[in-house]
Protein backbone atom coordinates (compact mmCIF):
# COMPACT_ATOMS: atom_id res chain seq x y z
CA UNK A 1 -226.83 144.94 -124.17
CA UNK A 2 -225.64 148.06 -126.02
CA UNK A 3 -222.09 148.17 -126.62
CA UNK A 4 -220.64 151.47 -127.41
CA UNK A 5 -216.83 151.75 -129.16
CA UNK A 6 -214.72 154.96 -129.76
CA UNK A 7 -211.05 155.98 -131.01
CA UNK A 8 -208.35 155.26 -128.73
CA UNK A 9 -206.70 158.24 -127.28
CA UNK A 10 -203.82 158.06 -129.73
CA UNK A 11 -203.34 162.13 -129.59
CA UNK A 12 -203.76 162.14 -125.86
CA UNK A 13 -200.41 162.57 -123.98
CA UNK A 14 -200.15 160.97 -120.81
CA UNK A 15 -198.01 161.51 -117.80
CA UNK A 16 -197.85 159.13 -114.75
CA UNK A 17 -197.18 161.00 -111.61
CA UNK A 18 -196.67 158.76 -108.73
CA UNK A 19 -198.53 160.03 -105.46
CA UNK A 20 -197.62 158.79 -102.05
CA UNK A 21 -196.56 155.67 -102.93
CA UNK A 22 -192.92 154.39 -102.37
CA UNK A 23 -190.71 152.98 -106.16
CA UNK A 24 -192.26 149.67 -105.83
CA UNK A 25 -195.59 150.51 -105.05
CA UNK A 26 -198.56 150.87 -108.62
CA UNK A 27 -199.28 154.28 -109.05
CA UNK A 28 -202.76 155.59 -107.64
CA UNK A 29 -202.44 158.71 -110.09
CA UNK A 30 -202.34 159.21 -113.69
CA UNK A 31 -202.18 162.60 -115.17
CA UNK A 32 -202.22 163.65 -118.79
CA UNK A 33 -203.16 166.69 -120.87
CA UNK A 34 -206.66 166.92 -122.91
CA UNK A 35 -205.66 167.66 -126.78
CA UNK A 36 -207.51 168.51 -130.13
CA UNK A 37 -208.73 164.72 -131.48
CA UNK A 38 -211.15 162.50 -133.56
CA UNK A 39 -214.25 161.28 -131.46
CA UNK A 40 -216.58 158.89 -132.37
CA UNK A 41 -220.05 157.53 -130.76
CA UNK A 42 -221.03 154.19 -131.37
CA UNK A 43 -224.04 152.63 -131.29
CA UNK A 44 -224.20 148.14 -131.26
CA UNK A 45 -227.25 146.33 -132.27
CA UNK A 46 -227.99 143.13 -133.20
CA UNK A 47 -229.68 143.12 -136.70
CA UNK A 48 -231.35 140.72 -139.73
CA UNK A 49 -230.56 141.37 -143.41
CA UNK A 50 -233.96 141.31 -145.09
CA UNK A 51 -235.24 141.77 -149.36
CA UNK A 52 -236.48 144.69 -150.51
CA UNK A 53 -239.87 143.18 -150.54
CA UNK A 54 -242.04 139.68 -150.01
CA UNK A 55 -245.12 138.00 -150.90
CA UNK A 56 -246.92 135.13 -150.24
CA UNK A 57 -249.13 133.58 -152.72
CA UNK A 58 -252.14 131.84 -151.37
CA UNK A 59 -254.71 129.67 -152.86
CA UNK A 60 -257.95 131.93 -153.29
CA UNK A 61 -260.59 128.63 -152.73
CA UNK A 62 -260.22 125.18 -152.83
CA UNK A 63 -259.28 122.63 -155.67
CA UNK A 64 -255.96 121.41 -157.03
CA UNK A 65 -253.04 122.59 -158.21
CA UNK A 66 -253.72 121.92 -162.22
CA UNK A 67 -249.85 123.37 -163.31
CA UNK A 68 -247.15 125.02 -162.13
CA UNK A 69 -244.64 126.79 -164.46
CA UNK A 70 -242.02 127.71 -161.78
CA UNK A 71 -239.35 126.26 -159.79
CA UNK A 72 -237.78 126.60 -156.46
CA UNK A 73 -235.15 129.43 -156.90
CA UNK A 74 -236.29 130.45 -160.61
CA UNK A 75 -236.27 134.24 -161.08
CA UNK A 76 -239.63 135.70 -162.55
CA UNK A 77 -240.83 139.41 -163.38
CA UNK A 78 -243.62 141.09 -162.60
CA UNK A 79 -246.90 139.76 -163.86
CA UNK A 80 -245.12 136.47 -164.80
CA UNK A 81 -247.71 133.23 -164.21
CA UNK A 82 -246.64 130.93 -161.65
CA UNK A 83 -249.31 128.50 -161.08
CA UNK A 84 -252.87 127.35 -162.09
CA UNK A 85 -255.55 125.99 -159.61
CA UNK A 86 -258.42 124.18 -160.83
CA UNK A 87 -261.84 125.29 -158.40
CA UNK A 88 -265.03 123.55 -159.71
CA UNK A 89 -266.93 125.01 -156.33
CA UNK A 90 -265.44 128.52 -157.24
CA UNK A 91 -266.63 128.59 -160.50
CA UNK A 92 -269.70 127.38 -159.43
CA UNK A 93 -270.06 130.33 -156.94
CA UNK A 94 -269.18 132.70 -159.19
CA UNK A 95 -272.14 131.03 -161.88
CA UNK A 96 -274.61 131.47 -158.43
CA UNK A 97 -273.80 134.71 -158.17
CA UNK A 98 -274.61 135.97 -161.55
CA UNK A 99 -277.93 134.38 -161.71
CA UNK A 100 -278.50 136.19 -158.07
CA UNK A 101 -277.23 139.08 -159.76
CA UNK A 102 -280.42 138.80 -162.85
CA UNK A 103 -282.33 138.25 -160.40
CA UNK A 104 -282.53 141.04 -158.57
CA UNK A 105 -281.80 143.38 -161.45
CA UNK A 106 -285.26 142.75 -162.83
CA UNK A 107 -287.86 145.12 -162.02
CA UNK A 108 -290.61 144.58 -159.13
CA UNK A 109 -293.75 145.61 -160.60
CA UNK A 110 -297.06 146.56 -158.89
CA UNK A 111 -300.81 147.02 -159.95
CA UNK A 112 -301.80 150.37 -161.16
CA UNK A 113 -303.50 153.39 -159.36
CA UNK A 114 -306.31 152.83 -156.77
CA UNK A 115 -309.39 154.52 -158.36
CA UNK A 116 -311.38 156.10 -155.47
CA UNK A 117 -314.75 153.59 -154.79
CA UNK A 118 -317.97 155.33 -155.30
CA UNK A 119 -321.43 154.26 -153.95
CA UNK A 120 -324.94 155.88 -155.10
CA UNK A 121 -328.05 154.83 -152.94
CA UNK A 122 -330.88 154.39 -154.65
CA UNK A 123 -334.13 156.76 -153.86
CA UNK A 124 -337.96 156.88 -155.32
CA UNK A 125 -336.82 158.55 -158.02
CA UNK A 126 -334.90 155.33 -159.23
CA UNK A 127 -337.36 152.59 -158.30
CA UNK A 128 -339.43 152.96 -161.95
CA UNK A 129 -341.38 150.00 -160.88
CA UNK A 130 -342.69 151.55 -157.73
CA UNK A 131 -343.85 154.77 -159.17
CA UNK A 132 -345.84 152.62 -161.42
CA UNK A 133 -347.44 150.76 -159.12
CA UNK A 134 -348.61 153.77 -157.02
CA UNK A 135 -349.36 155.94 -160.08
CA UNK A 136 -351.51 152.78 -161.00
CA UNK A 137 -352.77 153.25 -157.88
CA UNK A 138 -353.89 156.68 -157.78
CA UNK A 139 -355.74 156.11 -161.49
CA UNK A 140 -357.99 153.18 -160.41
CA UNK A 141 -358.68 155.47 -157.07
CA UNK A 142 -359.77 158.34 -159.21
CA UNK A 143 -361.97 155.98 -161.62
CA UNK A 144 -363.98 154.74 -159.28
CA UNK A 145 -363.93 157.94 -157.60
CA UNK A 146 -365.58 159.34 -161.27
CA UNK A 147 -367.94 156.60 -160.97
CA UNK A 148 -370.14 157.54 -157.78
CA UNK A 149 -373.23 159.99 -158.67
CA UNK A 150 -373.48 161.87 -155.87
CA UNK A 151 -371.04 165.48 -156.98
CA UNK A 152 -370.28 166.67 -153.33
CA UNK A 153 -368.96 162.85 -152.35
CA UNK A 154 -367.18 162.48 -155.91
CA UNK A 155 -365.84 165.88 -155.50
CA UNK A 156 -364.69 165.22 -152.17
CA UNK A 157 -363.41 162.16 -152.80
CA UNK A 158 -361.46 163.32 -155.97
CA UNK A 159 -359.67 166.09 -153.48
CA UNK A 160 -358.83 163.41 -151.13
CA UNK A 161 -356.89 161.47 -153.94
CA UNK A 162 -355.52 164.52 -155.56
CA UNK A 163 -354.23 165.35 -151.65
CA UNK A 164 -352.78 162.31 -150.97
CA UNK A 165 -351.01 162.23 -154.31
CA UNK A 166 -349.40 165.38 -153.70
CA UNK A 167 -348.12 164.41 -150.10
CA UNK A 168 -346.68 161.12 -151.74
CA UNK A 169 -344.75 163.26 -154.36
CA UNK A 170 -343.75 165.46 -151.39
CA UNK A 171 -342.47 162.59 -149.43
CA UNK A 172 -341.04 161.49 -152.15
CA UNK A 173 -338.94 164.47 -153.18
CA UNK A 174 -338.05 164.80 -149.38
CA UNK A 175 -336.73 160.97 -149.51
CA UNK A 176 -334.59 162.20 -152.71
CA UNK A 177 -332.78 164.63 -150.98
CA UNK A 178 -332.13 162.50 -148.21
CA UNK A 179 -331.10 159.66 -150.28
CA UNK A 180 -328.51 162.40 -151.70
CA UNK A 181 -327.09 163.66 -149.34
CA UNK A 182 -326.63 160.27 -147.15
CA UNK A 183 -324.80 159.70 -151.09
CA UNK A 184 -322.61 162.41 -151.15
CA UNK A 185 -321.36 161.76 -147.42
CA UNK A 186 -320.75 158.09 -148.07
CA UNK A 187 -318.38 159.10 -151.15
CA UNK A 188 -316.53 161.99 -149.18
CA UNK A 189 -315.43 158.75 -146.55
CA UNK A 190 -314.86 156.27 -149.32
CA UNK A 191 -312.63 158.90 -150.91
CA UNK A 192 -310.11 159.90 -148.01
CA UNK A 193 -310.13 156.20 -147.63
CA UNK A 194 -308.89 155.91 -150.67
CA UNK A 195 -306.34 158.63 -150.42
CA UNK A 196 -304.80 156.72 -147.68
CA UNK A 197 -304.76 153.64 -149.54
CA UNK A 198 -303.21 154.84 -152.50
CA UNK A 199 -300.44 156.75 -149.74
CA UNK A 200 -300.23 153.43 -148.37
CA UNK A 201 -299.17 151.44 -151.52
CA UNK A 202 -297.21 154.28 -152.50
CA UNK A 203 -294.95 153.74 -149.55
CA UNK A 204 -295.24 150.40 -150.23
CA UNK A 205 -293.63 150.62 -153.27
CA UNK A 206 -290.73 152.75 -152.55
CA UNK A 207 -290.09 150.47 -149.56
CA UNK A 208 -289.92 147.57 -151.89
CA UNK A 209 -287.54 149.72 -154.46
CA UNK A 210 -285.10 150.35 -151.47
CA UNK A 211 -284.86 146.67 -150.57
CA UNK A 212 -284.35 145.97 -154.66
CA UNK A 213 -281.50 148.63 -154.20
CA UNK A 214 -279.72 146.75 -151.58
CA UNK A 215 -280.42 143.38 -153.12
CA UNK A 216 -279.26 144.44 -156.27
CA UNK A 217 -275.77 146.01 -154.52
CA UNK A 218 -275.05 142.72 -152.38
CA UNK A 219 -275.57 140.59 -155.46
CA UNK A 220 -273.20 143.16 -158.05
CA UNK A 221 -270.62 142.85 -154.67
CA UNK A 222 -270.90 138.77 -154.54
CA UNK A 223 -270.41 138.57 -158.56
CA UNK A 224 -267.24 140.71 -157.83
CA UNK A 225 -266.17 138.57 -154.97
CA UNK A 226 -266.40 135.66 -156.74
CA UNK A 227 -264.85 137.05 -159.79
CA UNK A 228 -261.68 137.78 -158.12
CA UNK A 229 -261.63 134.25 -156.47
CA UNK A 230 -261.88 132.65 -159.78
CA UNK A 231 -259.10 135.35 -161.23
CA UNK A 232 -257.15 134.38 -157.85
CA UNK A 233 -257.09 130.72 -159.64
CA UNK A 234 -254.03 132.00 -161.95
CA UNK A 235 -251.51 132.83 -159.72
CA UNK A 236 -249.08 135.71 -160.66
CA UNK A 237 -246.70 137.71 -159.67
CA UNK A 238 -247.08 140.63 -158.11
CA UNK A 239 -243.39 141.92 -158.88
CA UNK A 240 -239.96 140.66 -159.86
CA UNK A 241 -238.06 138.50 -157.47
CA UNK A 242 -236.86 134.92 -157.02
CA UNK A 243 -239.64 132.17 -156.22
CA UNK A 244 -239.80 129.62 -153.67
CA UNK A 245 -242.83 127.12 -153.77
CA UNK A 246 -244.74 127.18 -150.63
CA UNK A 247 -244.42 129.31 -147.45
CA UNK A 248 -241.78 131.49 -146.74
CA UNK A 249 -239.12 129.64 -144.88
CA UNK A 250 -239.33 129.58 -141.57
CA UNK A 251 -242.56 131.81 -141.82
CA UNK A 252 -244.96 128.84 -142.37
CA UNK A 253 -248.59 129.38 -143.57
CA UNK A 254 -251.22 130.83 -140.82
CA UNK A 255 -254.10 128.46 -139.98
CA UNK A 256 -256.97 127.83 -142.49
CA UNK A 257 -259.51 129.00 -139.28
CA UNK A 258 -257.14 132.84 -139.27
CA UNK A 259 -257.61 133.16 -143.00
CA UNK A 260 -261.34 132.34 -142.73
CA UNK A 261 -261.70 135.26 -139.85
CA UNK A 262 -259.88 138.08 -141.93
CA UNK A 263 -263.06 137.16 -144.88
CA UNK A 264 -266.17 139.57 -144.99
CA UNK A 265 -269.28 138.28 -143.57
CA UNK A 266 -270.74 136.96 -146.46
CA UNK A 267 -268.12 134.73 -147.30
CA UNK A 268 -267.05 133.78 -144.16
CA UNK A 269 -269.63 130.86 -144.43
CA UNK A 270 -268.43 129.88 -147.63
CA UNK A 271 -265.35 129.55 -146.70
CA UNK A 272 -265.84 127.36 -143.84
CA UNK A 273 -268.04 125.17 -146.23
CA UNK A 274 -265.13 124.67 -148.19
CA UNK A 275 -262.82 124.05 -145.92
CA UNK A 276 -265.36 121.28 -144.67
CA UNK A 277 -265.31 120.29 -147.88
CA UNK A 278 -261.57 119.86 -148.80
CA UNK A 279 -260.99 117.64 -145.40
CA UNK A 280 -257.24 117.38 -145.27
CA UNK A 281 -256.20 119.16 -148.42
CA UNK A 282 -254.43 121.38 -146.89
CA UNK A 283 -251.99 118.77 -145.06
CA UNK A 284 -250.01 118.21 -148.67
CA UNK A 285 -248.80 121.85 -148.61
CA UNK A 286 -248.46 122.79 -144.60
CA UNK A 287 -244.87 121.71 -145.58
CA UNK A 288 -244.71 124.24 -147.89
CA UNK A 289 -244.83 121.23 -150.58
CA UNK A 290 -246.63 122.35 -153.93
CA UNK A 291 -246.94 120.18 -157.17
CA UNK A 292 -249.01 119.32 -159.53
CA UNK A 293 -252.34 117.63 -158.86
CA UNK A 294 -251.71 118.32 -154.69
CA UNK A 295 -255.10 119.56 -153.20
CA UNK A 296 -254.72 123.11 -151.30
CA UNK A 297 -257.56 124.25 -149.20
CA UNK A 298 -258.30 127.99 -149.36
CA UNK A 299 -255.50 129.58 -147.96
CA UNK A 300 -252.83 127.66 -148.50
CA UNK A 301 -249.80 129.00 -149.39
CA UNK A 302 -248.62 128.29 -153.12
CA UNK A 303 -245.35 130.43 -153.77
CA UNK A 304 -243.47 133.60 -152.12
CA UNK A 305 -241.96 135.63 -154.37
CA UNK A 306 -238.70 137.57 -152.86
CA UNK A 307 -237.28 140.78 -154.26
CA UNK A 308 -233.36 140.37 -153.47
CA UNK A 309 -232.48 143.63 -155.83
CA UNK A 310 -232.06 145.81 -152.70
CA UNK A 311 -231.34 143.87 -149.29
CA UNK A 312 -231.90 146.26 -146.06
CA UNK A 313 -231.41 145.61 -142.09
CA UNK A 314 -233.48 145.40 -139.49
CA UNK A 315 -231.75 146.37 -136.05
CA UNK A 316 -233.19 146.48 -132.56
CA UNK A 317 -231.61 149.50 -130.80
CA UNK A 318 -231.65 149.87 -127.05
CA UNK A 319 -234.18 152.41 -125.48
CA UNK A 320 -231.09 154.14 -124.14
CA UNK A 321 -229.86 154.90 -127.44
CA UNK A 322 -232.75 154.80 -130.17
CA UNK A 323 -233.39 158.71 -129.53
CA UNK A 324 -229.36 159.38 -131.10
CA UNK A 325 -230.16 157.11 -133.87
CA UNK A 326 -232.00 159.09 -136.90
CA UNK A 327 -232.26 158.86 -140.88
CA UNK A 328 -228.54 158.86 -142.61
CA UNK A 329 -227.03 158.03 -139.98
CA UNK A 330 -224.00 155.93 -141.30
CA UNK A 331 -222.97 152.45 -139.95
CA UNK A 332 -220.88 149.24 -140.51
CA UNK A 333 -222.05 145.88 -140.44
CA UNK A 334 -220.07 142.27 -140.10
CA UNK A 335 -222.44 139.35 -140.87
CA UNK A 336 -221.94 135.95 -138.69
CA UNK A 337 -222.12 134.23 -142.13
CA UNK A 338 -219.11 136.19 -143.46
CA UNK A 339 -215.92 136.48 -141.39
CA UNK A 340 -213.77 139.04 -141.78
CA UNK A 341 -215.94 141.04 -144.13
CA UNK A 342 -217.64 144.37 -143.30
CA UNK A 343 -220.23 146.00 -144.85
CA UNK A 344 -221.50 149.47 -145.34
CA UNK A 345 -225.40 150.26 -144.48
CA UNK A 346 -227.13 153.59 -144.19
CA UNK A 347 -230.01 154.07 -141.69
CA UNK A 348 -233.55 154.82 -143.57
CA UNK A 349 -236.15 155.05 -140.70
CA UNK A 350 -236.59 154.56 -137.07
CA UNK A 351 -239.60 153.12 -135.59
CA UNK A 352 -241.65 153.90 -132.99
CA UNK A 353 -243.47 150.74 -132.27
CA UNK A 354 -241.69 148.97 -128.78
CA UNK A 355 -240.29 145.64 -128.47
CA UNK A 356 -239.41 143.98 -125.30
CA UNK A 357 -236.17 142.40 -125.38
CA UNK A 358 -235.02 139.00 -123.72
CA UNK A 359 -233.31 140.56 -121.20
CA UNK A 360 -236.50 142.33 -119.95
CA UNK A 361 -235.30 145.71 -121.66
CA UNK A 362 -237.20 147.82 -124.59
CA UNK A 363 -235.38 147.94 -127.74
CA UNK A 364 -237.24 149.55 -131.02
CA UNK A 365 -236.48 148.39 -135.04
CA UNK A 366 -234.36 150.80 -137.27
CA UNK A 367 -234.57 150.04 -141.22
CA UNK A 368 -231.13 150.60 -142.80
CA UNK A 369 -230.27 149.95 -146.27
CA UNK A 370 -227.32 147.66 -146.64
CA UNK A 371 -224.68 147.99 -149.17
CA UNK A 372 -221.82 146.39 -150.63
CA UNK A 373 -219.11 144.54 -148.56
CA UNK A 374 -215.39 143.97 -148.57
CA UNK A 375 -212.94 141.49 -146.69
CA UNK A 376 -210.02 143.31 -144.73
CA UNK A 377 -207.49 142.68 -148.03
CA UNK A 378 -210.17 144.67 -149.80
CA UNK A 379 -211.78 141.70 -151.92
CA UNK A 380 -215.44 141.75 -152.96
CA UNK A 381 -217.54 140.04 -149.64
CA UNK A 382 -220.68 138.06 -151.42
CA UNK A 383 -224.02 139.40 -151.43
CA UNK A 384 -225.76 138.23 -148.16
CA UNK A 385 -229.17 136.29 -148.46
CA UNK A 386 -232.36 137.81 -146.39
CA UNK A 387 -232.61 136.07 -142.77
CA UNK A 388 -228.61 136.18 -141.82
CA UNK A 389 -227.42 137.83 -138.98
CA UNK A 390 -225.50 140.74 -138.14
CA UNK A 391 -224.00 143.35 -136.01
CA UNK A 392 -224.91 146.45 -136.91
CA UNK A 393 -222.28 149.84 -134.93
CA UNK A 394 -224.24 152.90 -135.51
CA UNK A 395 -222.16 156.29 -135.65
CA UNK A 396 -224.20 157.89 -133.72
CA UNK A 397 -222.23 161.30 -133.02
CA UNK A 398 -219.07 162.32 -134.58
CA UNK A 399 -216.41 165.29 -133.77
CA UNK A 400 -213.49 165.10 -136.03
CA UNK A 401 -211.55 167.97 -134.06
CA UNK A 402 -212.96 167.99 -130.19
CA UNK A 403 -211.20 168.53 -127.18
CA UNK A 404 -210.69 165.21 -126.11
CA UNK A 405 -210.16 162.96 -122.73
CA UNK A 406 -210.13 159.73 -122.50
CA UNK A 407 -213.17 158.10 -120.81
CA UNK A 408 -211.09 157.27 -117.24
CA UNK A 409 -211.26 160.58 -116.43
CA UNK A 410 -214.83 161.47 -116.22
CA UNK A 411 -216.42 161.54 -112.87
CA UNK A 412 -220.17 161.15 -112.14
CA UNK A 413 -221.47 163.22 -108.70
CA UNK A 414 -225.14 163.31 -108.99
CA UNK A 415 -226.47 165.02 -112.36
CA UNK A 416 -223.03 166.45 -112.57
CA UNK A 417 -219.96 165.62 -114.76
CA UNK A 418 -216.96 166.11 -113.21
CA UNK A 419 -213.35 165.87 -113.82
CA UNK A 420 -210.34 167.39 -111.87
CA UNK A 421 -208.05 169.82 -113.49
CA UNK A 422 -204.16 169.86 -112.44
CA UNK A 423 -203.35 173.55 -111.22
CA UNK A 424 -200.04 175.19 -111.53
CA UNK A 425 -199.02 174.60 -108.09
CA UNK A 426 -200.04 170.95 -108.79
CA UNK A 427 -203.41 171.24 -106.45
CA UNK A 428 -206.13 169.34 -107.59
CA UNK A 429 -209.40 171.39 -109.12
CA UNK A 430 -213.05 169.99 -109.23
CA UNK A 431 -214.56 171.45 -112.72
CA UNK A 432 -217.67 170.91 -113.83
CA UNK A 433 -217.94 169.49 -117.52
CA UNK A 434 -220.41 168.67 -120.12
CA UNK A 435 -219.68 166.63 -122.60
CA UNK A 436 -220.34 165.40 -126.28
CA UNK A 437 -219.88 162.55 -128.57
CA UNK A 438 -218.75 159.75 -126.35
CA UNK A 439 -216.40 156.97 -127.37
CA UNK A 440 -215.60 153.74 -125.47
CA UNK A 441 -212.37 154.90 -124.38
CA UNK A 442 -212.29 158.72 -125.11
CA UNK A 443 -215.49 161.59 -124.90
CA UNK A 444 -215.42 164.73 -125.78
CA UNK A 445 -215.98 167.97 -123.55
CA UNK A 446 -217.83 170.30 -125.25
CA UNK A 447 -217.98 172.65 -122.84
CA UNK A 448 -215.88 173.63 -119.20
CA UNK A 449 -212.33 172.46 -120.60
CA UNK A 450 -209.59 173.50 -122.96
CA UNK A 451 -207.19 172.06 -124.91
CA UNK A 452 -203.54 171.77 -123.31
CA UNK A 453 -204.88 171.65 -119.66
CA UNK A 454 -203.69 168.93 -117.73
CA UNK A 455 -205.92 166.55 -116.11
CA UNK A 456 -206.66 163.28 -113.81
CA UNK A 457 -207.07 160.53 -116.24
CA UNK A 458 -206.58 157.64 -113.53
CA UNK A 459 -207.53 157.35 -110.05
CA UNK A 460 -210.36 160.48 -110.13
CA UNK A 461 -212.86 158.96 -107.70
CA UNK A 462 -209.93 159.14 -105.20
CA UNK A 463 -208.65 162.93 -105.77
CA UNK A 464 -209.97 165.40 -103.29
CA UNK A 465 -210.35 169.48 -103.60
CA UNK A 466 -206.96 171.01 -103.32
CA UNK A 467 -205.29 167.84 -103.08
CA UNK A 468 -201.53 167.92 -104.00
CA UNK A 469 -200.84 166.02 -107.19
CA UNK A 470 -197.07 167.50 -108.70
């Protein structure tokens, strides 16, 4: 629960009017006069001093730990190595890889260019042995055609011959062309044929240069994957800080199964293989125990490295004050682990991200940056370590010089504030108010009041309209 704190109405004068009520009686009535004062709003939040920054260190692949060249509590700079692993299956991995990687950067070669088929049927003209044989035949005819007596038959006979010679060559000539042109249509098919062919292998071959492409990219990827597994094996760090071997206290090291989910695809199966493979390695460090020669299992934490050179806070402020609460806001802080010590802090961000408290309320984080502390006598306080608690009071609103009542004398009716003013004939006034920075015990009225004016600082909720009170 929010607790809010103001200054106490030190410049407020106060008068106590008793109001039917005999010497004995506790008066029901207090009246006083708003003056010019200091008024402060105050925001209270629980908070956690935390480092400037944190990392976890975690064990890239299984194998052991082959040296370590830190300490708990040792301070180390950026870049500085802090451990070695020793991996035999990552190196082998990243070995697999490379020859996947030649592999698939050599060249898929295919056969040359489809020459278009051809076919040429043969006709008379081509069958030499043929026109022998019937040119053979034509000369015996016509010799023993010579060789009858009688002119008219040998002449007859001889025209016969020469007829039936010259229809042959006729048929023949006619069987040419046919022969040709049954040629010339064959080749026409065989050639679009071959036109598609040759479109077919073409497409073919870019097809198979695409899936080259992509082979080629999801090896060059797995070489670089496994590259930074095996430069994951000397663990460094990634900026100054002090070192603590292990997990984070308190944090503890997610699951081997979580780590093996937030891998890509492609090594999500190789890490599950290893993990198979290093059985209970991981049980030496889920203690946060690292030394040399303990197995890890990918995963496993090896060292946190914790930046202590600036130490912030992180508060959770109530829903019903977060929207007061912005960057520079000032604040002071008292830490559980130091008593009477208070520290100054600055506020650096407000998020917007809800939390639901205990209590059932909403509460959202504000950053602040803490600074040094001092005890009430004004010694040095020590420098706080990240994880203590704290109480964080948020100055919220300030008015150095505001016309100031103290908080007893506001009245709620509805959406209206109300106090009563003291007339000059002593009869009670209803004014309407509104009102500013607001203290524990004293608030401001920024509007609907004046300095001087006398008011009802006790007993409001039982003054009436016109209501004798002097």
């Amino acid at each position: 629960m929010t607790v809010r704190r103001g200054i106490p109405p030190l410049l407020i004068g106060l008068t106590l009017v008793l109001s039917a009520c005999s010497q004995d009686e506790t008066p029901k009535v207090q009246i006083g006069t708003a003056k010019y004062g200091p008024v402060s709003e105050v925001v209270e939040a629980p908070a956690t001093v935390g480092a400037r920054a944190t990392a976890t260190l975690r064990s890239p692949a299984a194998g052991t730990v082959a040296r370590l060249y830190v300490h708990d509590g040792d301070s180390v700079d950026k870049g500085e190595i802090l451990a070695r692993i020793s991996s035999p299956q990552a190196e082998d991995q990243l070995e697999q890889a490379r020859k996947a990687e030649r592999q698939a950067s050599r060249p898929v070669r295919m056969g040359g260019g489809v020459a278009a088929p051809s076919i040429r049927l043969a006709g008379l003209s081509t069958t030499s042995s043929l026109d022998r044989k019937v040119a053979q035949g034509f000369a015996r005819a016509r010799a023993a055609a010579k060789k009858i007596k009688d002119p008219q038959v040998r002449t007859q006979l001889l025209a016969a011959i020469d007829s039936a010679r010259t229809q042959h060559r006729a048929q023949r000539a006619a069987l040419n062309q046919i022969t040709q042109g049954l040629t010339r249509s064959v080749n026409q098919v065989l050639s679009q044929v071959s036109g598609q062919i040759g479109a077919g292998l073409g497409g073919l071959a870019s097809s198979m240069s695409s899936l080259q492409a992509a082979s080629r990219s999801q090896a060059k990827t797995a070489v670089r994957l496994a590259s930074s597994t095996v430069k994951g094996l000397v663990v460094k760090a990634p900026f100054g800080g002090v070192v603590t071997l292990g997990g984070a206290s308190g944090g503890g090291a997610p699951g081997l199964g979580s780590l093996i989910g937030q891998l890509p695809a492609g090594l999500a199966g190789q890490a599950g293989a290893a993990a198979g493979s290093s059985g209970n390695a991981g049980a030496a460090t889920s203690g946060g125990t690292i030394a040399t020669g303990v197995p890890v299992a990918a995963g496993d934490a090896i060292a946190t490295v914790t930046d202590v050179s600036k130490l912030t806070l992180s508060a959770d402020v109530d829903e019903t004050d977060v929207l007061l609460v912005t960057p520079g806001v000032k604040a002071e802080v008292e830490l559980d682990a130091v008593t009477g010590a208070a520290y100054g802090a600055k506020v650096t961000g407000v998020g917007v991200t809800p939390k639901e408290g205990t209590t059932g309320g909403v509460s959202y984080p504000v950053r602040l940056a803490l600074g040094k502390g001092a005890y009430d006598d004004g010694g040095g306080a020590p420098v706080p370590k990240p994880g203590m608690s704290a109480v964080v009071r948020l100055t919220v609103r300030e008015s150095p010089d505001a016309v100031a009542v103290p908080a007893s004398s506001i009245v709620t009716s509805g959406k209206e504030t109300v106090l009563w003013v003291v007339r000059a004939d002593g009869s009670a006034e209803r004014r309407v108010v509104k009102l500013g920075a607001q203290g524990d015990d004293v608030v401001e009225v920024a509007r609907g009041l004046t300095a001087g004016e006398r008011i009802v600082v006790r007993g409001a909720d039982t003054v009436r309209p016109g209501q004798k009170l002097t």
